[in-house]
PDB file of N, CA and C in Angstrom:
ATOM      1  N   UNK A   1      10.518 -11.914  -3.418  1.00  0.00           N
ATOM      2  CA  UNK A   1      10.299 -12.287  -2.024  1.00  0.00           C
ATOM      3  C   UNK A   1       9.889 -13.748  -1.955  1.00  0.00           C
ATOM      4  N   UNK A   2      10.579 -14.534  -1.096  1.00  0.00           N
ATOM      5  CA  UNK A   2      10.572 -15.700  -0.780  1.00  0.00           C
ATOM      6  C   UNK A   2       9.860 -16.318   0.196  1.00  0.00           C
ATOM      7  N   UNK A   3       9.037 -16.282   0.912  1.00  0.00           N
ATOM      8  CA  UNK A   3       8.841 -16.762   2.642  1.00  0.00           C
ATOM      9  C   UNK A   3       9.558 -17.496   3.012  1.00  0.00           C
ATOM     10  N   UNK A   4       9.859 -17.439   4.068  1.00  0.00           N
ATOM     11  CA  UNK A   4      10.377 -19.060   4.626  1.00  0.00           C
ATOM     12  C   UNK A   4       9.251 -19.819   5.775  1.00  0.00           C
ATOM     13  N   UNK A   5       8.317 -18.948   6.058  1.00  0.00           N
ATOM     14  CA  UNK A   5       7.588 -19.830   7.111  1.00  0.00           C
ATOM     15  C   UNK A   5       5.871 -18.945   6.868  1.00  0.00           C
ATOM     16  N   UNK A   6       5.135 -19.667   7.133  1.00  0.00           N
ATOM     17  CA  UNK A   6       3.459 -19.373   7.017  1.00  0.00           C
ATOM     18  C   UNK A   6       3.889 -17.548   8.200  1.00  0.00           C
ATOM     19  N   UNK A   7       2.538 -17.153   7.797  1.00  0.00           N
ATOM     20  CA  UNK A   7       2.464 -15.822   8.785  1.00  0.00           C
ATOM     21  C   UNK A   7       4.034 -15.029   8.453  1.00  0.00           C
ATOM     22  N   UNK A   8       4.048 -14.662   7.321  1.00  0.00           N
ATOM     23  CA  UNK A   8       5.411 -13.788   7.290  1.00  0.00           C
ATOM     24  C   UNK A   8       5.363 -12.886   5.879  1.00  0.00           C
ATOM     25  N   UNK A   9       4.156 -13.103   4.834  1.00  0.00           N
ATOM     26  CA  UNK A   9       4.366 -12.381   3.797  1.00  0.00           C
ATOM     27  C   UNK A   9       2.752 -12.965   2.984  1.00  0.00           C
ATOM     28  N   UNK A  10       2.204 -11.929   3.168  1.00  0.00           N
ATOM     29  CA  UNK A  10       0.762 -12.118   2.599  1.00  0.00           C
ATOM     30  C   UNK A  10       0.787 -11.218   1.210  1.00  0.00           C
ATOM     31  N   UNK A  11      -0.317 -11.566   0.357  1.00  0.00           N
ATOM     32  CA  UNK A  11      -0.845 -10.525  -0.540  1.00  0.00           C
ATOM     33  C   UNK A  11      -2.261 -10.542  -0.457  1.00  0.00           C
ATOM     34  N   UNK A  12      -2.939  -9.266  -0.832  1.00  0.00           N
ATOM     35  CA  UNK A  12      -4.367  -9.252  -0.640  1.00  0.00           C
ATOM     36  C   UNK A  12      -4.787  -8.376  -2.095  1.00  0.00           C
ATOM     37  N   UNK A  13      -5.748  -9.158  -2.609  1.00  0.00           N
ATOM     38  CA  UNK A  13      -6.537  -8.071  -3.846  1.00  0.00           C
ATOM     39  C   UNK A  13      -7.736  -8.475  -3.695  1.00  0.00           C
ATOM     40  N   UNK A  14      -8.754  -8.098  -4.602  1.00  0.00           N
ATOM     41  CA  UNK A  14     -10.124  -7.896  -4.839  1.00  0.00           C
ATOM     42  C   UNK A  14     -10.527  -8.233  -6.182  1.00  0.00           C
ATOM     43  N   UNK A  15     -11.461  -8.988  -6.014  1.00  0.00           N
ATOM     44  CA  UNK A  15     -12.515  -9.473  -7.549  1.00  0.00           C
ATOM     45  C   UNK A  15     -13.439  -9.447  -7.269  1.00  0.00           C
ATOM     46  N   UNK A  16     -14.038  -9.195  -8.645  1.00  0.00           N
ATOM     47  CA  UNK A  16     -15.255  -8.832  -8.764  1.00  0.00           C
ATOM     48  C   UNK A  16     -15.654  -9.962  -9.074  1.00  0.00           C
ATOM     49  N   UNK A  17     -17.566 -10.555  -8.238  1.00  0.00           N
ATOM     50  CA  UNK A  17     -17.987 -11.628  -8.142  1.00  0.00           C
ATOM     51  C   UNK A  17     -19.586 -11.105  -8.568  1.00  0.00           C
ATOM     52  N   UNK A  18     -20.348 -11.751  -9.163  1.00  0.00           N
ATOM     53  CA  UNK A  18     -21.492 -11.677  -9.709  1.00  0.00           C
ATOM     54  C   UNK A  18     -22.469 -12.557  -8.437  1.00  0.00           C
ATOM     55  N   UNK A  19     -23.357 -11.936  -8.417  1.00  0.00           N
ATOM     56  CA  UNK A  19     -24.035 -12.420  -7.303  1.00  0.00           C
ATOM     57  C   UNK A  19     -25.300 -12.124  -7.143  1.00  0.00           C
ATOM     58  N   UNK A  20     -26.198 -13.211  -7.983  1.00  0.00           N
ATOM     59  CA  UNK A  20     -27.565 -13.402  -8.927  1.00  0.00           C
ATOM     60  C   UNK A  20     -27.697 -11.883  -9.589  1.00  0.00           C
ATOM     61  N   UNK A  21     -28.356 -11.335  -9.175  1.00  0.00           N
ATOM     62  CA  UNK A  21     -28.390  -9.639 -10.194  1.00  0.00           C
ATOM     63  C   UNK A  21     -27.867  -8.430 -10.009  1.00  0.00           C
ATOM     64  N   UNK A  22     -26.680  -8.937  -8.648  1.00  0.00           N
ATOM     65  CA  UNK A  22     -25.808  -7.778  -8.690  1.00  0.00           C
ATOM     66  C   UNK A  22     -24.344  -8.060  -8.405  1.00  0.00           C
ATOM     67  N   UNK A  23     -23.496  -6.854  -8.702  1.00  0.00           N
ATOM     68  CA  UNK A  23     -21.899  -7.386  -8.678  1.00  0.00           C
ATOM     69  C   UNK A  23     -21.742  -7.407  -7.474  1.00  0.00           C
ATOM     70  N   UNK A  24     -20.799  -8.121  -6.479  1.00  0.00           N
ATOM     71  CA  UNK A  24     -20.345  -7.916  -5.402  1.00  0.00           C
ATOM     72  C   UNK A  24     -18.584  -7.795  -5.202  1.00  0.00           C
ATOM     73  N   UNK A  25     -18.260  -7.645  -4.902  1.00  0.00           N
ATOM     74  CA  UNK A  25     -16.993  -7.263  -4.422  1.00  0.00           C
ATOM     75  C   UNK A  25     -16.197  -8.383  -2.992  1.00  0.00           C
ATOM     76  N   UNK A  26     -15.036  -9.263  -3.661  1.00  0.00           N
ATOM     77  CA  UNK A  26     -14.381 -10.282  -2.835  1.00  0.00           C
ATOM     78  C   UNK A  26     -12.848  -9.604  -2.753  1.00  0.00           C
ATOM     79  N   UNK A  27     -12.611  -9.263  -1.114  1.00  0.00           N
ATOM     80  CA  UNK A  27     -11.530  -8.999  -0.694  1.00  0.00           C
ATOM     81  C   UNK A  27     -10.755 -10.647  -0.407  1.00  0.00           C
ATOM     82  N   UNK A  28      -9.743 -10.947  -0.524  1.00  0.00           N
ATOM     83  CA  UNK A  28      -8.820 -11.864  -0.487  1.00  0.00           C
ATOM     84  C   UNK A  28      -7.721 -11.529   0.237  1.00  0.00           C
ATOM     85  N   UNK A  29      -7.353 -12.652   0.879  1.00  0.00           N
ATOM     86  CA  UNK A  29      -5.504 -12.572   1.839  1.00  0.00           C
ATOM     87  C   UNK A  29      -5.199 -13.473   1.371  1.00  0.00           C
ATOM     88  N   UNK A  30      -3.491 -14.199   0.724  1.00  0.00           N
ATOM     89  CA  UNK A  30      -3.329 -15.346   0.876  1.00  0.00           C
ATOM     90  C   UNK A  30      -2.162 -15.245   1.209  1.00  0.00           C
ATOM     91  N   UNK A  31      -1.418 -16.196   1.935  1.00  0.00           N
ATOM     92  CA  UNK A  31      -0.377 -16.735   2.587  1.00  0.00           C
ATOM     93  C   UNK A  31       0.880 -16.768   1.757  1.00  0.00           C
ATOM     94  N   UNK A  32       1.854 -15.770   1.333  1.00  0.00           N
ATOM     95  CA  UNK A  32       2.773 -16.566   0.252  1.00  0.00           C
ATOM     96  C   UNK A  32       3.110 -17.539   0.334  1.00  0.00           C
ATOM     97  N   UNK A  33       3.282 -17.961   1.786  1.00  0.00           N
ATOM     98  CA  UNK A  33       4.273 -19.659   2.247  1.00  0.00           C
ATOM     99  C   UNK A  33       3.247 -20.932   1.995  1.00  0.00           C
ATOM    100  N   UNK A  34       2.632 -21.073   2.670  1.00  0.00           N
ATOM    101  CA  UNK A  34       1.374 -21.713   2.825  1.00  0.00           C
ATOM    102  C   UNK A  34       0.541 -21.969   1.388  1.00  0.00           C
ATOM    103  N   UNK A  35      -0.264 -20.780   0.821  1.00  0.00           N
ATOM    104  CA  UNK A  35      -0.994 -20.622   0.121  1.00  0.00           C
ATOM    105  C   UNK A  35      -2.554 -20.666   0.724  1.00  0.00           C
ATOM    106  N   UNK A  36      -2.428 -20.485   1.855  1.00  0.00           N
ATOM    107  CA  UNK A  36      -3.661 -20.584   2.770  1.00  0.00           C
ATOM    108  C   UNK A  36      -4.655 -19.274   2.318  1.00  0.00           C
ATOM    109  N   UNK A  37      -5.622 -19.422   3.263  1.00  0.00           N
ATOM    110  CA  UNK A  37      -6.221 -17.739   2.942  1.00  0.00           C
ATOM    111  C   UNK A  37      -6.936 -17.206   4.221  1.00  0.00           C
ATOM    112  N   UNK A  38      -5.896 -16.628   5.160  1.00  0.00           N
ATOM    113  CA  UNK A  38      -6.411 -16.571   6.456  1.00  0.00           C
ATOM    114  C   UNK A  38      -7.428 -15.033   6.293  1.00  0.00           C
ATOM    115  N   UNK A  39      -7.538 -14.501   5.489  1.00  0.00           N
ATOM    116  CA  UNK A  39      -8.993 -13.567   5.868  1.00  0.00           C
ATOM    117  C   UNK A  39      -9.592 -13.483   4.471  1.00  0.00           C
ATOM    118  N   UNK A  40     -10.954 -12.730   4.374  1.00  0.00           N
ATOM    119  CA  UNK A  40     -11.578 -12.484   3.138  1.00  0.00           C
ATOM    120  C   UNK A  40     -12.507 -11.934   3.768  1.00  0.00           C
ATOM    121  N   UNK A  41     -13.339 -10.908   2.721  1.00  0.00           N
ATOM    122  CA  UNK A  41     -14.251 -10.413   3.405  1.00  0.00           C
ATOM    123  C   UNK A  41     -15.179 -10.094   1.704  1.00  0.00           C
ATOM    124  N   UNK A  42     -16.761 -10.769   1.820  1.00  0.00           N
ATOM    125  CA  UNK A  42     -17.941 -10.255   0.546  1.00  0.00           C
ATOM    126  C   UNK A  42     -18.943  -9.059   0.877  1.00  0.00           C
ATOM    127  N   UNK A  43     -19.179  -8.743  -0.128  1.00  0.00           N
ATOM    128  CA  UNK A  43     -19.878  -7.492   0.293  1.00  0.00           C
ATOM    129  C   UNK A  43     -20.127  -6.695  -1.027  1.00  0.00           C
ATOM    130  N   UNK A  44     -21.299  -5.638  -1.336  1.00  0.00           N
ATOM    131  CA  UNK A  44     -21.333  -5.297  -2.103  1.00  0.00           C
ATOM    132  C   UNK A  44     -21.228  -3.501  -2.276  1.00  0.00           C
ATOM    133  N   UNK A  45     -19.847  -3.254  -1.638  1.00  0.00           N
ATOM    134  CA  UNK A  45     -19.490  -2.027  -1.101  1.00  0.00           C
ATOM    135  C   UNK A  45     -18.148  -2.357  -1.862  1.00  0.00           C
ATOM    136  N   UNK A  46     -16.967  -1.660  -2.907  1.00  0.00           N
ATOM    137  CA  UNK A  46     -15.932  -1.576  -2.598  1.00  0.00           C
ATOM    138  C   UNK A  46     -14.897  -0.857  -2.180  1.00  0.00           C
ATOM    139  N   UNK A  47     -14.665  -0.436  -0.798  1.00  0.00           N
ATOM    140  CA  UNK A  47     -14.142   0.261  -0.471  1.00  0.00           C
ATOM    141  C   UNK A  47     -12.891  -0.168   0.577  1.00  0.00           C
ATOM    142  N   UNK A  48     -12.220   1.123   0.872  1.00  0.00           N
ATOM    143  CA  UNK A  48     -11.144   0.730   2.031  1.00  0.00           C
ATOM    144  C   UNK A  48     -11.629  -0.093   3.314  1.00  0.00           C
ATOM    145  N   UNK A  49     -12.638   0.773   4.105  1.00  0.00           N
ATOM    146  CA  UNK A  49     -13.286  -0.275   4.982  1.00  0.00           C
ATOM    147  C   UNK A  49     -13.567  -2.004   4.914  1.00  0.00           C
ATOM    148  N   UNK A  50     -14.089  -2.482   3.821  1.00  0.00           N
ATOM    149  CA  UNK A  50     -14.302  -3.533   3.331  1.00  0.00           C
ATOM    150  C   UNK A  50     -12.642  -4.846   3.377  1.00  0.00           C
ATOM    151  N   UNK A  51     -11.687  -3.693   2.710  1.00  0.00           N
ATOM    152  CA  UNK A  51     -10.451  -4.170   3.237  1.00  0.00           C
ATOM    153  C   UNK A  51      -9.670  -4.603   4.346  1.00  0.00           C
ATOM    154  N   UNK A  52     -10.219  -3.264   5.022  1.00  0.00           N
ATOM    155  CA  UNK A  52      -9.987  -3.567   6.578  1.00  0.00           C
ATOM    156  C   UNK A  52     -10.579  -4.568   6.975  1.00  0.00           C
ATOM    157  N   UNK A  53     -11.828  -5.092   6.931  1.00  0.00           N
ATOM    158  CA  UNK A  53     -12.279  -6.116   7.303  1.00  0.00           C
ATOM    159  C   UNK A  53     -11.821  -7.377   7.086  1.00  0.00           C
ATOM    160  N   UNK A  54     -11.249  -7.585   6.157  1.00  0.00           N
ATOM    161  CA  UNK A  54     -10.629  -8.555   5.279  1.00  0.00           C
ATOM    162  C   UNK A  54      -9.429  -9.192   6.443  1.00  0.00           C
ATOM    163  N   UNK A  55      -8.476  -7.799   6.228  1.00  0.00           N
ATOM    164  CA  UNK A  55      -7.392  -7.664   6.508  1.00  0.00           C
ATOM    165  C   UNK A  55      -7.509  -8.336   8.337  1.00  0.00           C
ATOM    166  N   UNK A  56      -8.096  -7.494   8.646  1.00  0.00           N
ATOM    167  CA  UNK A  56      -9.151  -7.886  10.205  1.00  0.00           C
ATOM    168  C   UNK A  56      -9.258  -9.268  10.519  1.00  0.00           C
ATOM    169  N   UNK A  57     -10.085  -9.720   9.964  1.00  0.00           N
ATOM    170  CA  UNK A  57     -10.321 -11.171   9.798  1.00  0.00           C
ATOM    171  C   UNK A  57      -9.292 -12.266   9.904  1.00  0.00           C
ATOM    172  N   UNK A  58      -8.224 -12.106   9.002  1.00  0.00           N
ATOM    173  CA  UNK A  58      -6.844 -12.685   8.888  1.00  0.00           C
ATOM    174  C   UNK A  58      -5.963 -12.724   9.791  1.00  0.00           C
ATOM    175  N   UNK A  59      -5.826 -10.952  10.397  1.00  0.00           N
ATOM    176  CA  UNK A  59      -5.300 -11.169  12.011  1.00  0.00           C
ATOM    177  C   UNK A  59      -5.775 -11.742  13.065  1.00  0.00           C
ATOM    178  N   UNK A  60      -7.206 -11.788  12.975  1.00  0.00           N
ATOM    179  CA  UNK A  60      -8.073 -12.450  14.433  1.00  0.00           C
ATOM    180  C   UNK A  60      -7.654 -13.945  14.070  1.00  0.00           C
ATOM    181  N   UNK A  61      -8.081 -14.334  12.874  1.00  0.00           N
ATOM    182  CA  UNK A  61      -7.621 -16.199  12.430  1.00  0.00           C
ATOM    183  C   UNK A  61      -6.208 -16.371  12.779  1.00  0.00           C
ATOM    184  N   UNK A  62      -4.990 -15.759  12.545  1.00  0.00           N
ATOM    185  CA  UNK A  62      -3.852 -15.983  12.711  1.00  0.00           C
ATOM    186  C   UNK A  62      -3.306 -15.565  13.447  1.00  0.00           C
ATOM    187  N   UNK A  63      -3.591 -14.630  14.316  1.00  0.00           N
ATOM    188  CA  UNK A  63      -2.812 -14.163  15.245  1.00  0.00           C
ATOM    189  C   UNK A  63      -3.907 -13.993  16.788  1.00  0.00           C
ATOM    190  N   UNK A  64      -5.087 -14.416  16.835  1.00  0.00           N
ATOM    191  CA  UNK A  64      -6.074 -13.880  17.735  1.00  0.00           C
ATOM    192  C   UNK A  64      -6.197 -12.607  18.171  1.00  0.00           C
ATOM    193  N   UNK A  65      -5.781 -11.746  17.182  1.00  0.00           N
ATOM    194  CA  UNK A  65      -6.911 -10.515  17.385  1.00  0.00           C
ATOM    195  C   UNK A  65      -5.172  -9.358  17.279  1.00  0.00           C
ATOM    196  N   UNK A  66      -3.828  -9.663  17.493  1.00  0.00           N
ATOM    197  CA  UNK A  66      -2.893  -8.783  17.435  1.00  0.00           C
ATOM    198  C   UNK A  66      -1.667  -9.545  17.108  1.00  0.00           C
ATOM    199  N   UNK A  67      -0.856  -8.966  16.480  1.00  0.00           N
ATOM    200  CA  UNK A  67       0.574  -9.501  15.657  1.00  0.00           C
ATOM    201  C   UNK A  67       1.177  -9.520  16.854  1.00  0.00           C
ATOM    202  N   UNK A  68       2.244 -10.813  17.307  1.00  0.00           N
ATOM    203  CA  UNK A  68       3.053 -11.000  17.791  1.00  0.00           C
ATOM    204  C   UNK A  68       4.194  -9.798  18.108  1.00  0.00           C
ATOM    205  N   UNK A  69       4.461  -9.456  18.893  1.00  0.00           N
ATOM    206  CA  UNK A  69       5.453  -8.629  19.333  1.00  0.00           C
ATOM    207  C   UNK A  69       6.891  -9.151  18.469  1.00  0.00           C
ATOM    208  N   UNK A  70       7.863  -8.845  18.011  1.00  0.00           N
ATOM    209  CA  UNK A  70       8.558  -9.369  16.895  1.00  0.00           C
ATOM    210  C   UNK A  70       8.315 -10.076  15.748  1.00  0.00           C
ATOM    211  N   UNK A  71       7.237  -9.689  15.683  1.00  0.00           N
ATOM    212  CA  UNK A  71       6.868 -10.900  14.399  1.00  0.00           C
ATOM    213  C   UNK A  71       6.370 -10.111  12.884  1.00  0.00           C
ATOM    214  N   UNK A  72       7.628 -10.891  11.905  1.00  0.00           N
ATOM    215  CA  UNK A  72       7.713  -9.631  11.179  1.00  0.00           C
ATOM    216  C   UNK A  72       6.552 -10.278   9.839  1.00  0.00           C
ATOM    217  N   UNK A  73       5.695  -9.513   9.333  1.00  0.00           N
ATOM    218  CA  UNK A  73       4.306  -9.331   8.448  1.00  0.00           C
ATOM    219  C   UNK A  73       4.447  -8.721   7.438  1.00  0.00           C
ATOM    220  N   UNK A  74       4.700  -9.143   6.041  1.00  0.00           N
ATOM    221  CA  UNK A  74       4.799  -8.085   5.262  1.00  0.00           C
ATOM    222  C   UNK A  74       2.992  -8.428   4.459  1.00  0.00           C
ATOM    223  N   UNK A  75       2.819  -7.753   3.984  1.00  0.00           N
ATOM    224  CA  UNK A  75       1.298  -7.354   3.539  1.00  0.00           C
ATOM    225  C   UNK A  75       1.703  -6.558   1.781  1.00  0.00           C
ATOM    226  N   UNK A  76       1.288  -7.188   1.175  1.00  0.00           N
ATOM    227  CA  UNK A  76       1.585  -6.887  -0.666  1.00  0.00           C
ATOM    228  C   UNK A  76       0.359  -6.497  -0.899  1.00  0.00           C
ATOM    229  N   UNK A  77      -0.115  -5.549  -1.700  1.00  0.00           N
ATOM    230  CA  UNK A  77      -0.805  -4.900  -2.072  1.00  0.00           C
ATOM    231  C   UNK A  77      -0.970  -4.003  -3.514  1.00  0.00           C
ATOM    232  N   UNK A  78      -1.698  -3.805  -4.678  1.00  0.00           N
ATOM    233  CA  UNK A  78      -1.350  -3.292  -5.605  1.00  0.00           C
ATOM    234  C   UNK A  78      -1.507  -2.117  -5.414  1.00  0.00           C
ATOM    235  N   UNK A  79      -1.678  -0.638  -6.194  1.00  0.00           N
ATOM    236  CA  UNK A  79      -1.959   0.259  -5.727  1.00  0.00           C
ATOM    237  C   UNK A  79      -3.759   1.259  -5.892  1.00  0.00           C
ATOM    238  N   UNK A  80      -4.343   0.230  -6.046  1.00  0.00           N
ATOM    239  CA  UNK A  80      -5.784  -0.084  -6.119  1.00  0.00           C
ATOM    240  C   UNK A  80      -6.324   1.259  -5.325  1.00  0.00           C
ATOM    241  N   UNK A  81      -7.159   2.248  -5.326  1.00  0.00           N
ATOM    242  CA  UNK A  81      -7.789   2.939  -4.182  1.00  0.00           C
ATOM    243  C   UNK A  81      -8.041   2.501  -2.979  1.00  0.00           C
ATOM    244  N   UNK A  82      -8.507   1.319  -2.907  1.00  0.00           N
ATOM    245  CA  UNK A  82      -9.270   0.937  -1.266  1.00  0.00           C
ATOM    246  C   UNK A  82      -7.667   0.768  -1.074  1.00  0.00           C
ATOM    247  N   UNK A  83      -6.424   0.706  -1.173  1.00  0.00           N
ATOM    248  CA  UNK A  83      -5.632  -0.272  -0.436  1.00  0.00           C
ATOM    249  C   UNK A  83      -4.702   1.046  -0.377  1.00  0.00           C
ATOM    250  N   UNK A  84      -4.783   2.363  -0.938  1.00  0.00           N
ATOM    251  CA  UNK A  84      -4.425   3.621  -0.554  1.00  0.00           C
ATOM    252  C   UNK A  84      -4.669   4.644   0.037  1.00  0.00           C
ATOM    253  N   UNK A  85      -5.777   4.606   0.751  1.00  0.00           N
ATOM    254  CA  UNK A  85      -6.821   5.667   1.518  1.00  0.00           C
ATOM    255  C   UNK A  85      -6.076   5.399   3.057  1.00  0.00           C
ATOM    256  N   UNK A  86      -6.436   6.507   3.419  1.00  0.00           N
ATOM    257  CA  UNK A  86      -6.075   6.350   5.264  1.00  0.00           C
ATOM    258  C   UNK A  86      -6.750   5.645   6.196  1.00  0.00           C
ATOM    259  N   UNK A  87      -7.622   5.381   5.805  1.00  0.00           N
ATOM    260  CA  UNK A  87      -8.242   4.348   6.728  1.00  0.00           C
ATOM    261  C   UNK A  87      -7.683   3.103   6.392  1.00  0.00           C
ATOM    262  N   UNK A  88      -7.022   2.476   5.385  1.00  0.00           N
ATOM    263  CA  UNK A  88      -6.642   1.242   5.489  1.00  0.00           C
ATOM    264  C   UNK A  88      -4.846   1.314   5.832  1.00  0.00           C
ATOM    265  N   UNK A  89      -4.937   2.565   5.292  1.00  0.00           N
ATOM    266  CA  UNK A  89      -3.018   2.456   5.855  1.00  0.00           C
ATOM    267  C   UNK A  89      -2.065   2.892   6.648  1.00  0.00           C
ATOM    268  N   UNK A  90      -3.373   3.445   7.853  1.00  0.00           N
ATOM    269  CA  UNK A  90      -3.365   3.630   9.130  1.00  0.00           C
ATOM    270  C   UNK A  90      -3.892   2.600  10.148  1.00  0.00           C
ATOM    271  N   UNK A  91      -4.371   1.838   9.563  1.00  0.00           N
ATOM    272  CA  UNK A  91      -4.707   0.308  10.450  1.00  0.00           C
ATOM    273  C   UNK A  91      -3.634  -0.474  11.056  1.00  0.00           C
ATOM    274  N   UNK A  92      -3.246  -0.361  12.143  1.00  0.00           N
ATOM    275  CA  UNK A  92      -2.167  -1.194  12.728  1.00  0.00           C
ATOM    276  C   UNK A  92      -2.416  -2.171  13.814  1.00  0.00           C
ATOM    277  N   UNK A  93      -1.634  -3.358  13.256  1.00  0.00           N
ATOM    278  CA  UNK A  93      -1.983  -4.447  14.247  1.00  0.00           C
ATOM    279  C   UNK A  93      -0.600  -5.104  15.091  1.00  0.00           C
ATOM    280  N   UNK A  94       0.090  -4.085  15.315  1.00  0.00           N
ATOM    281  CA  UNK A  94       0.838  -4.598  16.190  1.00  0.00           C
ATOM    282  C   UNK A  94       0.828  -3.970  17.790  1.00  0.00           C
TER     283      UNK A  94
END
């Protein structure tokens, strides 16, 4: 997959971040076209919710709060738990 223009093909994963005496958990979006990083979300929860937030975040920055009516979004994802549960893959923003 190629982009041809910003806002058309994201990927999102999670690392683990140390954070003075405990681990925390960094959700990530980045832009394939761009290389931007329109959402992220820290926290020391890792779960689907946490994603959503992420994911959340990225639409409110790039789109103010809902995807363009034709506007096509692909979203890459590995097959990680948080990014397979129903709460994150029932989240729709169009």
């Amino acid at each position: 997959m190629y982009p041809t223009s910003s806002n058309s093909y994201w990927e999102m994963d999670l690392s683990y971040v140390w954070y003075g005496t405990e681990q925390g958990y960094l959700f990530v979006i980045i832009d394939g076209y761009c290389r931007g990083i329109p959402g992220d979300y820290f926290g020391f929860r890792c779960r689907a919710g946490e994603a959503v937030l992420a994911l959340e975040q990225g639409v409110l920055k790039r789109f103010s709060g809902r995807v363009p009516l034709g506007q096509r979004l692909i979203l890459r994802v590995d097959r990680g738990p948080q990014f397979t549960l129903t709460v994150f893959e029932k989240r729709r923003y169009d």
